[in-house]
N, C-alpha and C. Protein backbone atom coordinates (compact mmCIF):
# COMPACT_ATOMS: atom_id res chain seq x y z
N UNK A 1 -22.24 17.57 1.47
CA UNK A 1 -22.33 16.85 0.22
C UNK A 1 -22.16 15.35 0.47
N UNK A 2 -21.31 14.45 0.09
CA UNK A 2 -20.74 13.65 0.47
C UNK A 2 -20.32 13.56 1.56
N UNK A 3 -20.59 12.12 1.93
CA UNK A 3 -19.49 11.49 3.29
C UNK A 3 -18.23 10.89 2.88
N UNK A 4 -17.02 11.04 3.83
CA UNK A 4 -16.23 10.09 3.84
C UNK A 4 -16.27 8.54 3.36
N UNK A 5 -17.13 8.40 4.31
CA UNK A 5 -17.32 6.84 4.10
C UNK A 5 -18.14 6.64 2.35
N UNK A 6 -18.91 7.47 2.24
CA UNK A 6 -19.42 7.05 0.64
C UNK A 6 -18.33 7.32 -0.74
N UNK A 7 -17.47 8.31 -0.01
CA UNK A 7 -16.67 8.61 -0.95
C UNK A 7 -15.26 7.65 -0.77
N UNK A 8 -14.75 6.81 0.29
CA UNK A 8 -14.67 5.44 0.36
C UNK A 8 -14.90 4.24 -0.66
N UNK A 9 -16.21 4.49 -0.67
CA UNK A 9 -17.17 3.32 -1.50
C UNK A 9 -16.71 3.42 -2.63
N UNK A 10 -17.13 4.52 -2.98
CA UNK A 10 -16.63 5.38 -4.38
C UNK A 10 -15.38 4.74 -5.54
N UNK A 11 -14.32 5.09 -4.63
CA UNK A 11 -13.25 4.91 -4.78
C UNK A 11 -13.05 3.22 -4.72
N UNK A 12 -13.29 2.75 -4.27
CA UNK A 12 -13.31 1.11 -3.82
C UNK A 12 -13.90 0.31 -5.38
N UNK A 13 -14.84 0.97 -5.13
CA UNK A 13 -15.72 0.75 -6.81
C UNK A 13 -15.46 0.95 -7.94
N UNK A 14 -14.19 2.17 -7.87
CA UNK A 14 -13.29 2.20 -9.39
C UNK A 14 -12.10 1.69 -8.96
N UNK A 15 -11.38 1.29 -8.09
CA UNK A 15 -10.64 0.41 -7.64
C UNK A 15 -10.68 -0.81 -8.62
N UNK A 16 -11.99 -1.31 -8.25
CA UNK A 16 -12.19 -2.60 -8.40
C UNK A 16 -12.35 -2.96 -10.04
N UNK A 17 -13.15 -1.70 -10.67
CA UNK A 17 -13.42 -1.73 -11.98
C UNK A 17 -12.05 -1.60 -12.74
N UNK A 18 -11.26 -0.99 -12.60
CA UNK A 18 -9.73 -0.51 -13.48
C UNK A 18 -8.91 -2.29 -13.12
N UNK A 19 -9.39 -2.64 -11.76
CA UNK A 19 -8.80 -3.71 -11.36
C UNK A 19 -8.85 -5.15 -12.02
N UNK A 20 -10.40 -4.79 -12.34
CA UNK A 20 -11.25 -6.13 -13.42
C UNK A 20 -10.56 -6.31 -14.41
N UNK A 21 -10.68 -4.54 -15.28
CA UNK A 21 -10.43 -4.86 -16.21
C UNK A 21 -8.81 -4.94 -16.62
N UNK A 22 -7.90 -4.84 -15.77
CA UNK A 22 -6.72 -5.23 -15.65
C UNK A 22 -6.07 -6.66 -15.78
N UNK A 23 -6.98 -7.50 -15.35
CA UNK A 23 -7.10 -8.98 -15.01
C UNK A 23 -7.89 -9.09 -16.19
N UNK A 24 -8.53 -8.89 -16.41
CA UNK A 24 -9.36 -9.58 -18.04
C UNK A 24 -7.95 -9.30 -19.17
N UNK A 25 -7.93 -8.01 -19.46
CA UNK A 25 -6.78 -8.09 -20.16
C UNK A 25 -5.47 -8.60 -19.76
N UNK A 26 -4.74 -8.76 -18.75
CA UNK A 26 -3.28 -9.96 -18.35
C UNK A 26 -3.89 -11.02 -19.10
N UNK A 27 -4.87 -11.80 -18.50
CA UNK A 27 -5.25 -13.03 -18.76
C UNK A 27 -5.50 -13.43 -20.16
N UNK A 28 -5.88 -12.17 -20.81
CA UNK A 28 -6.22 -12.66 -22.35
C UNK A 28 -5.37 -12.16 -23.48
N UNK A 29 -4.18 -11.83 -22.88
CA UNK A 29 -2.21 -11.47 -23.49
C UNK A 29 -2.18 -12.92 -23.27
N UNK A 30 -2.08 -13.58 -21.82
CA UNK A 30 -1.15 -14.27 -21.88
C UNK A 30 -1.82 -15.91 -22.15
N UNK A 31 -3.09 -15.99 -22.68
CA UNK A 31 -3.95 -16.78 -23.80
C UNK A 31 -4.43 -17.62 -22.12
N UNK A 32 -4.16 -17.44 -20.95
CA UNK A 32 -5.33 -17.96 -19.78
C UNK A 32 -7.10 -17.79 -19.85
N UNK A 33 -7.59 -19.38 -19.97
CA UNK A 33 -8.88 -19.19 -19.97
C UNK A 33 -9.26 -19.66 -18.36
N UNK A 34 -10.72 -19.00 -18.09
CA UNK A 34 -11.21 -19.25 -17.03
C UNK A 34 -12.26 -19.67 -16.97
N UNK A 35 -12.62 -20.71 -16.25
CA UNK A 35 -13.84 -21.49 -16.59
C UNK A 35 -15.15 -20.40 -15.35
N UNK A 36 -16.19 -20.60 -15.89
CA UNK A 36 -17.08 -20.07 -15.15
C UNK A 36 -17.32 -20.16 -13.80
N UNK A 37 -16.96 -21.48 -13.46
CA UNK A 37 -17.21 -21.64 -11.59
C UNK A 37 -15.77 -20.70 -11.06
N UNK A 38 -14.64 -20.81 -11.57
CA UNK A 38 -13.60 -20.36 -11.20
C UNK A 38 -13.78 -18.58 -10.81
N UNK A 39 -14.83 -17.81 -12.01
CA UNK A 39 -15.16 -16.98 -11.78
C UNK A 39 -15.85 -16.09 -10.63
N UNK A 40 -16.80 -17.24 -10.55
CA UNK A 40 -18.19 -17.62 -9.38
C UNK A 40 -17.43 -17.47 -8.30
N UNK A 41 -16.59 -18.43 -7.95
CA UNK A 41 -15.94 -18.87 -6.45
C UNK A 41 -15.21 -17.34 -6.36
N UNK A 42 -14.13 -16.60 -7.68
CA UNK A 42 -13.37 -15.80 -7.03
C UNK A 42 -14.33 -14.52 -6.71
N UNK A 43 -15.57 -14.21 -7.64
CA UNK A 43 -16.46 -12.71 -7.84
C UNK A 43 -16.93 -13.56 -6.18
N UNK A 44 -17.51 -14.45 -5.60
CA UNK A 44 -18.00 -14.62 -4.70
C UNK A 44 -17.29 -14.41 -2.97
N UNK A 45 -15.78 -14.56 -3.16
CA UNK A 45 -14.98 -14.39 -2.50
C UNK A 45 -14.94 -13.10 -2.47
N UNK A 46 -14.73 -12.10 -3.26
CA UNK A 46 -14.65 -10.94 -3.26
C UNK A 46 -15.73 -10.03 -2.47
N UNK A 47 -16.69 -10.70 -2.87
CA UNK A 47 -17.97 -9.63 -2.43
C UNK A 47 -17.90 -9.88 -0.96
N UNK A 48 -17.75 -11.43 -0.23
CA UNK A 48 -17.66 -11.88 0.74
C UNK A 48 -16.85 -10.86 1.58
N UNK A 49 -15.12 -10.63 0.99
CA UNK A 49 -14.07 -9.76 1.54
C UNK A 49 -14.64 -8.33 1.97
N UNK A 50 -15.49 -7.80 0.86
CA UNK A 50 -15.68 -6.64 0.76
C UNK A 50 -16.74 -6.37 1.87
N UNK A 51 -18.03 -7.09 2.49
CA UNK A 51 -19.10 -7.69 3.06
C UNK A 51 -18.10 -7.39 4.25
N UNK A 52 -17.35 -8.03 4.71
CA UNK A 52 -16.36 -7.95 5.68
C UNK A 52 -15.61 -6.91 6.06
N UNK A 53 -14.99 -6.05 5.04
CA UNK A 53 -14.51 -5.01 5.48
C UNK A 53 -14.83 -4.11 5.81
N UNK A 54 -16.48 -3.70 5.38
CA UNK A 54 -17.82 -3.23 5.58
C UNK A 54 -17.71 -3.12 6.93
N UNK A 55 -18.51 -4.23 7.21
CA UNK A 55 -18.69 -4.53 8.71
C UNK A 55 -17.72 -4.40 10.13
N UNK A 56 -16.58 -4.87 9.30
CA UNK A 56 -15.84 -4.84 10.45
C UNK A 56 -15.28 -2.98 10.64
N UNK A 57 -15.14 -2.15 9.70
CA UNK A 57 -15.29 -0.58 9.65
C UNK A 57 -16.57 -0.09 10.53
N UNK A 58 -17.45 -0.73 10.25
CA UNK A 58 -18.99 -0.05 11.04
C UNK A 58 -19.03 -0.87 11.98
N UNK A 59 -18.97 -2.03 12.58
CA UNK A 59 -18.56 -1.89 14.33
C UNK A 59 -17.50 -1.30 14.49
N UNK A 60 -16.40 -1.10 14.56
CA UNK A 60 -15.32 -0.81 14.86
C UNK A 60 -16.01 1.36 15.30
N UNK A 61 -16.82 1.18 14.23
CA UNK A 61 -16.96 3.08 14.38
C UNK A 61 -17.81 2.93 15.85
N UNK A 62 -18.73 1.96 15.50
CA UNK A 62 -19.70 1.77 16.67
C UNK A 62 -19.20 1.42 18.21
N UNK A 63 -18.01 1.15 18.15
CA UNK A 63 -17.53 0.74 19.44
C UNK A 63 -17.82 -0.36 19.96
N UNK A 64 -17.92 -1.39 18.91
CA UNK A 64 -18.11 -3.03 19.07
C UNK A 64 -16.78 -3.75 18.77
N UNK A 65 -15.95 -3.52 19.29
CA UNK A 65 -14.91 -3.67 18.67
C UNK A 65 -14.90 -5.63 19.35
N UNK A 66 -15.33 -6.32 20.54
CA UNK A 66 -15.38 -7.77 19.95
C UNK A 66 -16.02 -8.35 18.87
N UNK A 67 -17.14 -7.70 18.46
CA UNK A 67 -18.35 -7.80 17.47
C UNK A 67 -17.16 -7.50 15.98
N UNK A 68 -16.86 -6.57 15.77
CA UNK A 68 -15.75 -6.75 15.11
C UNK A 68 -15.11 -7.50 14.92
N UNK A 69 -13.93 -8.28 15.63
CA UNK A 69 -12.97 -9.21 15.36
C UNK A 69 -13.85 -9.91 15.16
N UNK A 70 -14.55 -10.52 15.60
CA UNK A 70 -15.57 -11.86 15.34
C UNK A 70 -15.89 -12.35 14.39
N UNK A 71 -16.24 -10.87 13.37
CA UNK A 71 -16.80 -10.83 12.20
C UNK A 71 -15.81 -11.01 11.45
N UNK A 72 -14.67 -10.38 11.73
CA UNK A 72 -13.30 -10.63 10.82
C UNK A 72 -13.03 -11.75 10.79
N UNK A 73 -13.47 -12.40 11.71
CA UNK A 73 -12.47 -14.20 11.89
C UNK A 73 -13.83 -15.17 11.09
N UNK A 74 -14.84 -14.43 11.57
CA UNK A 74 -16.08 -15.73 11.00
C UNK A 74 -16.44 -15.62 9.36
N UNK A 75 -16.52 -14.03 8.88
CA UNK A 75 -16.52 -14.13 7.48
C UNK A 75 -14.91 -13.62 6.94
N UNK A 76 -14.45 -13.27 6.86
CA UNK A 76 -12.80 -12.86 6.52
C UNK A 76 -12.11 -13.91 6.18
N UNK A 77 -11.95 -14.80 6.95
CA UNK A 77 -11.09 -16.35 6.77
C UNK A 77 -11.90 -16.87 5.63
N UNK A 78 -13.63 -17.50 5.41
CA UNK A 78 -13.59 -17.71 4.26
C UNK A 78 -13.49 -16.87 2.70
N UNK A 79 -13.55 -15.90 2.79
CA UNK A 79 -13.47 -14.99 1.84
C UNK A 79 -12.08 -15.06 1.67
N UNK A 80 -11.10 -15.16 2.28
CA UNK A 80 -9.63 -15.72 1.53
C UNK A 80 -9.78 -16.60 1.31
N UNK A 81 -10.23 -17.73 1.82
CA UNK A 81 -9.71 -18.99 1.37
C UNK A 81 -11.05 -19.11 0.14
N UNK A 82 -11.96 -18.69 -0.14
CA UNK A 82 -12.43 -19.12 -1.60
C UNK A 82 -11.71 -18.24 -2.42
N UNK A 83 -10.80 -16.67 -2.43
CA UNK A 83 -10.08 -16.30 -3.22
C UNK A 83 -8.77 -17.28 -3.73
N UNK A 84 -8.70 -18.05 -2.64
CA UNK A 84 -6.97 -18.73 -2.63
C UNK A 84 -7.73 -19.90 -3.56
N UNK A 85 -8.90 -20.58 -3.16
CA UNK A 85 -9.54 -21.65 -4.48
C UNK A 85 -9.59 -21.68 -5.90
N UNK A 86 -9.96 -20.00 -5.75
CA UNK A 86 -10.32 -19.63 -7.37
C UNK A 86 -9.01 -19.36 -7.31
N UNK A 87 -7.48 -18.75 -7.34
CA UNK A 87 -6.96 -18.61 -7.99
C UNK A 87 -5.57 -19.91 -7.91
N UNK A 88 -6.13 -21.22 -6.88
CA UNK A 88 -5.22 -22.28 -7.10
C UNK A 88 -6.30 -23.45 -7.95
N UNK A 89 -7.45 -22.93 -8.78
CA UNK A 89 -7.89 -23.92 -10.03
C UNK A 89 -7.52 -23.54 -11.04
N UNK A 90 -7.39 -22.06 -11.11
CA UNK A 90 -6.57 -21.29 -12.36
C UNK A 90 -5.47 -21.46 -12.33
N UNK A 91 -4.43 -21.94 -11.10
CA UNK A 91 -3.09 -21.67 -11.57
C UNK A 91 -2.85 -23.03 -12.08
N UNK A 92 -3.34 -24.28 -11.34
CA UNK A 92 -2.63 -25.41 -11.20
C UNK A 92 -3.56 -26.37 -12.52
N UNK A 93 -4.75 -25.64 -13.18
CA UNK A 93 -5.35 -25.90 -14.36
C UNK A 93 -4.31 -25.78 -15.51
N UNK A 94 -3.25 -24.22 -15.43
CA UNK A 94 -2.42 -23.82 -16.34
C UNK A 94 -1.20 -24.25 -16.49
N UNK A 95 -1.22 -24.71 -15.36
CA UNK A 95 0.10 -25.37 -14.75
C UNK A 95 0.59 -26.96 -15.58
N UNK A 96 -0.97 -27.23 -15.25
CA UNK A 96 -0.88 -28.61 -16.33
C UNK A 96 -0.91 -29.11 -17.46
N UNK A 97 -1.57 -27.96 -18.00
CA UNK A 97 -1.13 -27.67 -19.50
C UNK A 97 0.27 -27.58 -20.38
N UNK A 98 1.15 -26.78 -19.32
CA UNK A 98 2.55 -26.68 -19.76
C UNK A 98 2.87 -27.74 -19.72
């Protein structure tokens, strides 16, 4: 039937959805707006992370394991640091408000 790995995906994908909508609702209790690029940079970071964890799982199966780290260090590092962007324009936007 299913593979592991799709049923992985699966799971990753309602992960992410219960996760969304977890964060839409915090944010709109506690009256935080988010401007659209803020969105962009963090949905873009994300996919980036995810792009990454991908990859670095399927060399790693493949037995590429320098091809691996590589990939972890060349896309991984920016995919945090545009998560850490989007969520230090949201904080320090809210921040200044108070």
């Amino acid at each position: 039937m299913w593979s592991l790995y799709t049923m992985i995906w699966m799971l990753i994908g309602i992960a992410l959805g219960v996760g969304f909508t977890a964060l839409v609702n915090m944010l709109n209790k506690r009256g935080i707006s988010v401007r659209f690029y803020e969105w962009l940079i963090g949905i873009t970071g994300l996919v980036l992370f995810l792009f990454t964890i991908q990859n670095f799982y399927t060399a790693f199966q493949e037995f590429y394991t320098k091809a691996a780290w590589m990939f972890l260090l060349v896309t991984g590092i920016p995919a945090v640091i545009l998560l850490a962007i989007s969520w230090q324009l949201v904080s320090r936007r809210v921040s200044n408000k108070a």
